[in-house]
N, C-alpha and C. Protein backbone atom coordinates (compact mmCIF):
# COMPACT_ATOMS: atom_id res chain seq x y z
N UNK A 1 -23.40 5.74 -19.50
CA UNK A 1 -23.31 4.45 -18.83
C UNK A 1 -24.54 3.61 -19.10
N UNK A 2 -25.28 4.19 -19.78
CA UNK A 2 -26.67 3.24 -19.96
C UNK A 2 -26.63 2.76 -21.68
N UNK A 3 -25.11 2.57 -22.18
CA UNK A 3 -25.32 1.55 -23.51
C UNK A 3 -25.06 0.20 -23.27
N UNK A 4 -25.89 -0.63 -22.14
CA UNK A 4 -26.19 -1.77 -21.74
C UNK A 4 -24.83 -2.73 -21.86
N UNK A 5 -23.44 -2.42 -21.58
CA UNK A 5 -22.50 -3.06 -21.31
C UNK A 5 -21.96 -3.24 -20.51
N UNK A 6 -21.77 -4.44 -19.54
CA UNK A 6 -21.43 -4.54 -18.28
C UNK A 6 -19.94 -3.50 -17.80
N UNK A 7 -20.13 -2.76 -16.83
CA UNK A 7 -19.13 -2.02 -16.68
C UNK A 7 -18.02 -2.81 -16.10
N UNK A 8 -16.61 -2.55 -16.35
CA UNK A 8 -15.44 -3.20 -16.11
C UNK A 8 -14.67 -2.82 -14.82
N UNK A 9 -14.28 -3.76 -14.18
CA UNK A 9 -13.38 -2.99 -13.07
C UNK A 9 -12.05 -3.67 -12.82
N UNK A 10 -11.00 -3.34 -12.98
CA UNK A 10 -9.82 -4.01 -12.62
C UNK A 10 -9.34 -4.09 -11.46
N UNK A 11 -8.80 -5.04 -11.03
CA UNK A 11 -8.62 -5.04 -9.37
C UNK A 11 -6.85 -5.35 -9.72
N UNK A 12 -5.83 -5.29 -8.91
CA UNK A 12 -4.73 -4.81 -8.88
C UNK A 12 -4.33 -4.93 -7.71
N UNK A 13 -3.98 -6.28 -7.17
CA UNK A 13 -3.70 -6.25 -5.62
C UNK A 13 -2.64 -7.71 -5.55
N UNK A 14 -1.52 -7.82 -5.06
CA UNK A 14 -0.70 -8.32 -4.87
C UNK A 14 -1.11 -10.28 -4.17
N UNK A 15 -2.10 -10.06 -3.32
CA UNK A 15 -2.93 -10.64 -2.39
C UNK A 15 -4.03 -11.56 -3.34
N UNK A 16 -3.62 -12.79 -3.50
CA UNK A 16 -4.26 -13.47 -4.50
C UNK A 16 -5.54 -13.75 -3.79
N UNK A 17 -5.85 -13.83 -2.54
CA UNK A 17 -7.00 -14.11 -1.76
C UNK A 17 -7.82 -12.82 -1.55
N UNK A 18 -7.14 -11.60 -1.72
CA UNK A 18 -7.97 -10.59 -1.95
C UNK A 18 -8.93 -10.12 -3.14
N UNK A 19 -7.56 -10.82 -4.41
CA UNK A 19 -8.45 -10.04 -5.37
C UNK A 19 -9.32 -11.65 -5.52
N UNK A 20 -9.31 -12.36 -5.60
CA UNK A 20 -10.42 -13.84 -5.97
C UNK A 20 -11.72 -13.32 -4.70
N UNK A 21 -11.54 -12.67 -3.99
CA UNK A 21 -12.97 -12.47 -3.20
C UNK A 21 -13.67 -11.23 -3.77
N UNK A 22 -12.80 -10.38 -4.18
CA UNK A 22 -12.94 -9.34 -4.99
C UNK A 22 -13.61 -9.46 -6.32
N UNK A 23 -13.06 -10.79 -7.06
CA UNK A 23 -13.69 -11.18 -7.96
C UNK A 23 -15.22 -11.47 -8.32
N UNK A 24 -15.20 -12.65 -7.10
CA UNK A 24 -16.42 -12.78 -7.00
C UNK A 24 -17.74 -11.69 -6.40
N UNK A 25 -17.15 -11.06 -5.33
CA UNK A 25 -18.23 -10.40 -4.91
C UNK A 25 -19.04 -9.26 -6.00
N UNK A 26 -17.61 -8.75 -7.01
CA UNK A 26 -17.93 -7.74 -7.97
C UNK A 26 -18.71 -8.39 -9.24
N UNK A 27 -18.30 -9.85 -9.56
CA UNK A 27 -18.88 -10.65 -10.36
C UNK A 27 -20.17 -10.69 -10.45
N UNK A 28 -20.42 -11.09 -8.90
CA UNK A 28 -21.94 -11.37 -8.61
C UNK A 28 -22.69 -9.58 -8.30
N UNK A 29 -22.21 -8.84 -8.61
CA UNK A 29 -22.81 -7.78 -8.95
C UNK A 29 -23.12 -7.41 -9.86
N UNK A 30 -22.82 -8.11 -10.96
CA UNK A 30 -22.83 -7.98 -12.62
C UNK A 30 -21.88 -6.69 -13.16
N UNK A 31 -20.89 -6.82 -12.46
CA UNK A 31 -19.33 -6.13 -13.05
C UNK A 31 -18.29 -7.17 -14.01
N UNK A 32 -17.80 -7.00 -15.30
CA UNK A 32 -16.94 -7.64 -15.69
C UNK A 32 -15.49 -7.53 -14.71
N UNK A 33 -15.23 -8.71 -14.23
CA UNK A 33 -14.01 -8.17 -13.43
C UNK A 33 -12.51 -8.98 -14.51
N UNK A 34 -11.69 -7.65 -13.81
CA UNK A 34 -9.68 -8.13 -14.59
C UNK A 34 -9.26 -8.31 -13.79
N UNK A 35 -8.30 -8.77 -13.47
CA UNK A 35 -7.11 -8.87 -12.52
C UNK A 35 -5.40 -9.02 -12.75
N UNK A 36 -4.86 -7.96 -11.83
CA UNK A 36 -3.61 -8.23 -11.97
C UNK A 36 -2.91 -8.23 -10.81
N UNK A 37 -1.84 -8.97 -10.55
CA UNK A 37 -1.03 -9.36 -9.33
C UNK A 37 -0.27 -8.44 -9.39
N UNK A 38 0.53 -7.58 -9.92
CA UNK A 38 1.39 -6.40 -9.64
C UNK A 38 1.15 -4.92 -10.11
N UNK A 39 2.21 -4.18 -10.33
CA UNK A 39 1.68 -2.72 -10.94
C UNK A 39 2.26 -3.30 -12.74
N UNK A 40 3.35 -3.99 -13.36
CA UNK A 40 3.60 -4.06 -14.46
C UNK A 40 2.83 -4.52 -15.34
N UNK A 41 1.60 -5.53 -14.23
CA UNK A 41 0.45 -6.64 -15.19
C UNK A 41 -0.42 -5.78 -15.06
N UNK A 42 -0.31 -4.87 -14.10
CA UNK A 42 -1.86 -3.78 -14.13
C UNK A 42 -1.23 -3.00 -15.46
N UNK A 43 -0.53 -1.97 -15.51
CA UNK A 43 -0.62 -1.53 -16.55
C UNK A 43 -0.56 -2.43 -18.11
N UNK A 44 -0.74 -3.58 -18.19
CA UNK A 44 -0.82 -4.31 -19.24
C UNK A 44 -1.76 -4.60 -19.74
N UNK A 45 -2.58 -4.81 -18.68
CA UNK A 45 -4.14 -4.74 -18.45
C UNK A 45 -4.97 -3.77 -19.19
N UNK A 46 -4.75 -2.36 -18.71
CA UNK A 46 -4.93 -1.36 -18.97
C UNK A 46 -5.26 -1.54 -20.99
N UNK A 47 -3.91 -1.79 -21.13
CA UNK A 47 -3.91 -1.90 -22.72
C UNK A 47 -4.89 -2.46 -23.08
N UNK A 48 -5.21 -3.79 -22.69
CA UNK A 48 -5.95 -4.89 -23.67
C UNK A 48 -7.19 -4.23 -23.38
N UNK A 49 -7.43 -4.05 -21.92
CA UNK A 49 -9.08 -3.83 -21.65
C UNK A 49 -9.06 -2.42 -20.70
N UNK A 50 -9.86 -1.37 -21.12
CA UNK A 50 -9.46 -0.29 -20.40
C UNK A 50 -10.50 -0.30 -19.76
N UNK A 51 -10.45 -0.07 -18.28
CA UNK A 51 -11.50 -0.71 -16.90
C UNK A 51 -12.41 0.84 -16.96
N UNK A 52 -13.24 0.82 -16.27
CA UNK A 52 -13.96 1.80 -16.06
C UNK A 52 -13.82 2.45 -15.00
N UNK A 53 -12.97 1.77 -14.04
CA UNK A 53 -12.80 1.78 -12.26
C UNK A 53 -11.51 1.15 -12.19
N UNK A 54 -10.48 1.35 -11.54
CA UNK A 54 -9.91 0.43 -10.87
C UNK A 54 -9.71 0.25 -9.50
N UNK A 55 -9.66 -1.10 -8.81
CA UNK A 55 -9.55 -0.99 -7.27
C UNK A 55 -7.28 -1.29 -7.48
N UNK A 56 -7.30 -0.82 -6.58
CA UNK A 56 -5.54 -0.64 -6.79
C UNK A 56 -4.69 -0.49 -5.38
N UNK A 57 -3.96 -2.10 -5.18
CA UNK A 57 -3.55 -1.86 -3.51
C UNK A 57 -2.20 -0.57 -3.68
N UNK A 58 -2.18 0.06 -3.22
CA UNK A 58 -0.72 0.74 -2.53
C UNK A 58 0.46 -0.33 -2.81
N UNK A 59 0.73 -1.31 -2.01
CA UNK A 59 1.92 -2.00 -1.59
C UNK A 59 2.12 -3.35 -2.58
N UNK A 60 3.07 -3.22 -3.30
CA UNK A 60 3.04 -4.30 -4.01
C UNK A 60 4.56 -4.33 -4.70
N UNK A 61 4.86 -5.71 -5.05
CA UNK A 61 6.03 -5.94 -5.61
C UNK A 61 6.25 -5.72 -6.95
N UNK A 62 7.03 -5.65 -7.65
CA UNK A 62 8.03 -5.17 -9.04
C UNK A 62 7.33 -3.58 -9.13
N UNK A 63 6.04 -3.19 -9.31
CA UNK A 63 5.56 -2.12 -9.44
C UNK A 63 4.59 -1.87 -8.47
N UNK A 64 4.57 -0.27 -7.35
CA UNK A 64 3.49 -0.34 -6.63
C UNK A 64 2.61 0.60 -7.24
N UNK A 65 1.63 -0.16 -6.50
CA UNK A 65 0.36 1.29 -6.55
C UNK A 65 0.41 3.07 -7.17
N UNK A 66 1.56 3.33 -6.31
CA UNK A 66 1.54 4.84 -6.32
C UNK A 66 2.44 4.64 -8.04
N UNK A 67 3.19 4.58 -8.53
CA UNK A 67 4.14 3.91 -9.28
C UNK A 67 2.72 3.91 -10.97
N UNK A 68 2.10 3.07 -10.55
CA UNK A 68 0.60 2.89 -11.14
C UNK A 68 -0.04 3.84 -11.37
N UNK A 69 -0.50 4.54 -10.57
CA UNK A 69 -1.06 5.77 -10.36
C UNK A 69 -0.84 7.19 -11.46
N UNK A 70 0.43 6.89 -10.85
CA UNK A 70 0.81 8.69 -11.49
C UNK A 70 1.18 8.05 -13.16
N UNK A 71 1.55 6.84 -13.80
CA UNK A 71 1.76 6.21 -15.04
C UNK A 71 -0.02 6.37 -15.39
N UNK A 72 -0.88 5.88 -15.05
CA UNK A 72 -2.19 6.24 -15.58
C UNK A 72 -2.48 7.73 -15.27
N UNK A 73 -2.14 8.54 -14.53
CA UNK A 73 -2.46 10.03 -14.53
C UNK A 73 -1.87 11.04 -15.53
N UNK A 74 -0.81 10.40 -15.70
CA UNK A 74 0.22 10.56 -17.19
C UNK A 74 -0.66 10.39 -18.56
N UNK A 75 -1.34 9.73 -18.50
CA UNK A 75 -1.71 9.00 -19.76
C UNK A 75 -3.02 9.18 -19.96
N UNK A 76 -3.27 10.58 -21.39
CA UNK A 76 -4.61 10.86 -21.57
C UNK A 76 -5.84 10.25 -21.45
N UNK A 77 -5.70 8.61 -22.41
CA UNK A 77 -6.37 7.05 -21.86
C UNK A 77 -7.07 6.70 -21.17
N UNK A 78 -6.10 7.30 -19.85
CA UNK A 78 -6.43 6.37 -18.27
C UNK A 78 -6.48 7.61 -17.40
N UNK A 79 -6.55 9.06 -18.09
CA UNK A 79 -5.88 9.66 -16.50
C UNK A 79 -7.48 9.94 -15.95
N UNK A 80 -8.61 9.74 -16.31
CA UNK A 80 -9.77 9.97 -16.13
C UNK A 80 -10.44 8.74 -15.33
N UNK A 81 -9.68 7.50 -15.77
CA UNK A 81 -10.61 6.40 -15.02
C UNK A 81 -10.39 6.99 -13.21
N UNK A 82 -11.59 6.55 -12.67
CA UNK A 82 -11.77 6.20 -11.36
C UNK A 82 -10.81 5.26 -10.76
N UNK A 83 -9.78 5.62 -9.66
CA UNK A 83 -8.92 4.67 -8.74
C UNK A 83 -9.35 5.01 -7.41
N UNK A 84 -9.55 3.84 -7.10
CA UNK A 84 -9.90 3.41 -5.33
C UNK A 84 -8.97 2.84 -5.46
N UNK A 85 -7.94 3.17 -4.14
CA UNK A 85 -6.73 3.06 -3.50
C UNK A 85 -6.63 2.32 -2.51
N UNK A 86 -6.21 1.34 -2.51
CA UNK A 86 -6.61 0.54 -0.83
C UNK A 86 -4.78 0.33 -0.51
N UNK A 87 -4.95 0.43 1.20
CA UNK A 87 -3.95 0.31 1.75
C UNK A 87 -4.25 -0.01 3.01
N UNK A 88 -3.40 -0.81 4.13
CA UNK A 88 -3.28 -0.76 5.31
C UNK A 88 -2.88 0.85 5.79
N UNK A 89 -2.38 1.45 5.55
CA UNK A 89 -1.47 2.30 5.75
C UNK A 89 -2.66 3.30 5.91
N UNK A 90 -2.36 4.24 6.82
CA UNK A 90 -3.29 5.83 7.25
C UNK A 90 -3.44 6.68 5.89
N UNK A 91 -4.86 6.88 5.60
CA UNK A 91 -4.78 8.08 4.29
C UNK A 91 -4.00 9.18 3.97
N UNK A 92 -3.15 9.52 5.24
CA UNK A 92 -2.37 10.30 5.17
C UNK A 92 -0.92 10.22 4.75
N UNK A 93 -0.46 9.11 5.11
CA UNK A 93 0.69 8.39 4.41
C UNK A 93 0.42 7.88 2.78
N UNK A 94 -0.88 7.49 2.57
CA UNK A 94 -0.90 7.25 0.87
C UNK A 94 -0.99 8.57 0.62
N UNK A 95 -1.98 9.64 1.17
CA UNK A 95 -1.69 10.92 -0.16
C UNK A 95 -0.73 11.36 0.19
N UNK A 96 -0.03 11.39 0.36
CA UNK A 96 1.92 11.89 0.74
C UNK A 96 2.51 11.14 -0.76
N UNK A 97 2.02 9.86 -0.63
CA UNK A 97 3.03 8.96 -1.71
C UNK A 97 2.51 9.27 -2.93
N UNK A 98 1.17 9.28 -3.01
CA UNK A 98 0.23 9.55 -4.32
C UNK A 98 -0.04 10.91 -4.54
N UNK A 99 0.38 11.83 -3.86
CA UNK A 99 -0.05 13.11 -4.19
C UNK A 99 -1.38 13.04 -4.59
N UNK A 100 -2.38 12.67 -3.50
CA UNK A 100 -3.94 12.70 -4.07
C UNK A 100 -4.26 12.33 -5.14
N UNK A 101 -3.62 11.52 -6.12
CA UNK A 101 -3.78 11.57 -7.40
C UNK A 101 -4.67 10.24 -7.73
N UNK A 102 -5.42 9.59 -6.36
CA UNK A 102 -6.36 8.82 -6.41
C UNK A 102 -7.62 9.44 -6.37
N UNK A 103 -8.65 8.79 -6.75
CA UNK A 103 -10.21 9.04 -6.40
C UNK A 103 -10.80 9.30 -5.22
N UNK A 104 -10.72 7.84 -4.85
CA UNK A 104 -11.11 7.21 -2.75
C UNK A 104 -10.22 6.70 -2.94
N UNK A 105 -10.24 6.37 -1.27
CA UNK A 105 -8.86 5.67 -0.74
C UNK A 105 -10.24 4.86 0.52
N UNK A 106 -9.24 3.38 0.42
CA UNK A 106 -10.34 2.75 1.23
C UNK A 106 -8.98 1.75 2.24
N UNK A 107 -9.19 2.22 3.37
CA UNK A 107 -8.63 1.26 4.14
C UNK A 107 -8.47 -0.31 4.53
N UNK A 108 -7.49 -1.14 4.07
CA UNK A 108 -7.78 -2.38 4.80
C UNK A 108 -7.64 -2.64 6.25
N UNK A 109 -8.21 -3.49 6.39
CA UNK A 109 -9.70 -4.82 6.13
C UNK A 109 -10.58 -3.74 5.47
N UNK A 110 -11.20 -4.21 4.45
CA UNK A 110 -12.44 -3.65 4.28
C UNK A 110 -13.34 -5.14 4.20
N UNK A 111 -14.68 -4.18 3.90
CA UNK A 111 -15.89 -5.05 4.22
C UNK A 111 -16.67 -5.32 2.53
N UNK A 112 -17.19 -6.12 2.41
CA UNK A 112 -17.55 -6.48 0.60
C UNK A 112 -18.10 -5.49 0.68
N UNK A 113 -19.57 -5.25 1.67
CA UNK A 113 -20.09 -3.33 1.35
C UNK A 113 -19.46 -2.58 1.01
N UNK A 114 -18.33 -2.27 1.78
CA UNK A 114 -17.86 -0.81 1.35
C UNK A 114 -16.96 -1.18 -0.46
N UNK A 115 -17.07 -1.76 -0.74
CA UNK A 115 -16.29 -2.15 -2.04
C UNK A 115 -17.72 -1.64 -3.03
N UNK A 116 -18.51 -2.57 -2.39
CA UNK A 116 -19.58 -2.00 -3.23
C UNK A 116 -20.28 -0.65 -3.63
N UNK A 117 -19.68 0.02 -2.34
CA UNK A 117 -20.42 1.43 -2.28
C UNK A 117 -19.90 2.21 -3.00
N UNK A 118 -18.75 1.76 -2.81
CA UNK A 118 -17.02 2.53 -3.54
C UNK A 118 -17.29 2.96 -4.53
N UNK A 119 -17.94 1.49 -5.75
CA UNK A 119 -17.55 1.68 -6.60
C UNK A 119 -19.12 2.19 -6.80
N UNK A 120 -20.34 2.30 -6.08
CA UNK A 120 -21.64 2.76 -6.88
C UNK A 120 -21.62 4.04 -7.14
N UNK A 121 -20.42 4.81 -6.52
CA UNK A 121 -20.19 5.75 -6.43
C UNK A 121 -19.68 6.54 -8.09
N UNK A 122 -19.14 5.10 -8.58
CA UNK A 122 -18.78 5.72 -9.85
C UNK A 122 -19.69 5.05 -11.18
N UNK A 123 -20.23 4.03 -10.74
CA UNK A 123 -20.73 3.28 -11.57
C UNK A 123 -21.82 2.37 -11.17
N UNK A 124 -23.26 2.90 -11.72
CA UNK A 124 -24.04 1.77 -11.97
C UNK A 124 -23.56 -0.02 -11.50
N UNK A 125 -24.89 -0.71 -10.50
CA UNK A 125 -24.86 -2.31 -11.09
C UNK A 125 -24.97 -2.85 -12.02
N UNK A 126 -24.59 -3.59 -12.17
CA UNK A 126 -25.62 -4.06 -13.34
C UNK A 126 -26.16 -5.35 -13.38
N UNK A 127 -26.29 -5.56 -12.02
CA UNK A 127 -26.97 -6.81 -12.00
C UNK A 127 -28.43 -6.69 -12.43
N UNK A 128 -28.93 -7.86 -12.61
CA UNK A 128 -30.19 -7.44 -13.56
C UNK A 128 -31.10 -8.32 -12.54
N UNK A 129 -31.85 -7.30 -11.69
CA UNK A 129 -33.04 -7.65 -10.89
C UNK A 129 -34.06 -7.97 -11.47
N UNK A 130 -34.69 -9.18 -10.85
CA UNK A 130 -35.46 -10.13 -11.39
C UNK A 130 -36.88 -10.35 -10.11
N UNK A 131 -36.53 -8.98 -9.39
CA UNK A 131 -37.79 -8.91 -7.77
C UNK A 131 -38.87 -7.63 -8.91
C-alpha cells in the first residue's frame, strides 16, 4: 500500500444523498472515490476500476447488496477486496442473507467517523499532512 497511489473505494448505495456525503467526506480524506446507484452499476464498476474497499448498502433495487456480495466472492478479482456492509437492518439479519461473506458490517445512521475508521481499518489515508 505504500506505491504512493491514492487508494480507491467504491461506494454502492441506492441513496443518492448518502453516497454524495460519502463522497465527499472520503474525498477529503484523500481516497479516490466511485460510485454506483445499484448492485448491476456496482458490478460494472468493479470492471473498469477495481476498488480497494467497497462500502455496499444491503437494500437496493434491480440488484442488492447480498446479490453483490456473493458475485464478487465468486470472482477470483474481487473475492479478496474488503466489503463494509451497511444496512438499517440488525447484523444478524444481514449475516443470515450474506452468509458472513462481508468484512464489517456497519449499521445505519452512521457517523462520517465511523466510515472513516471502517475503512482505516483496511487502508491507509492518504491525505497528505501539511502540520
Amino acid at each position: 500500500m505504500a506505491d504512493g497511489r491514492a487508494k480507491t473505494v467504491l461506494i454502492v448505495d441506492d441513496e443518492l444523498g448518502i453516497v454524495e456525503v460519502l463522497e465527499f467526506i472520503l474525498g477529503d480524506a484523500g481516497f479516490t472515490v466511485i460510485s454506483a446507484l445499484n448492485g448491476e452499476e456496482a458490478l460494472a464498476r468493479l470492471k473498469q476500476d477495481t476498488p480497494d474497499v467497497v462500502i455496499l448498502d444491503l437494500m437496493m433495487p434491480i440488484m442488492g447488496g447480498a446479490e453483490v456480495l456473493k458475485a464478487m466472492r465468486r470472482d477470483p478479482k474481487y473475492s479478496a477486496i474488503p466489503v463494509i456492509l451497511t444496512s438499517a437492518l440488525s447484523e444478524d439479519t444481514v449475516r443470515e442473507q450474506c452468509d458472513g461473506a462481508y468484512t464489517l458490517f456497519m449499521r445505519k445512521p452512521f457517523k462520517s467517523q465511523q466510515v472513516l475508521d471502517a475503512i482505516a481499518r483496511f487502508l491507509p489515508s492518504n491525505s497528505k499532512s501539511t502540520h
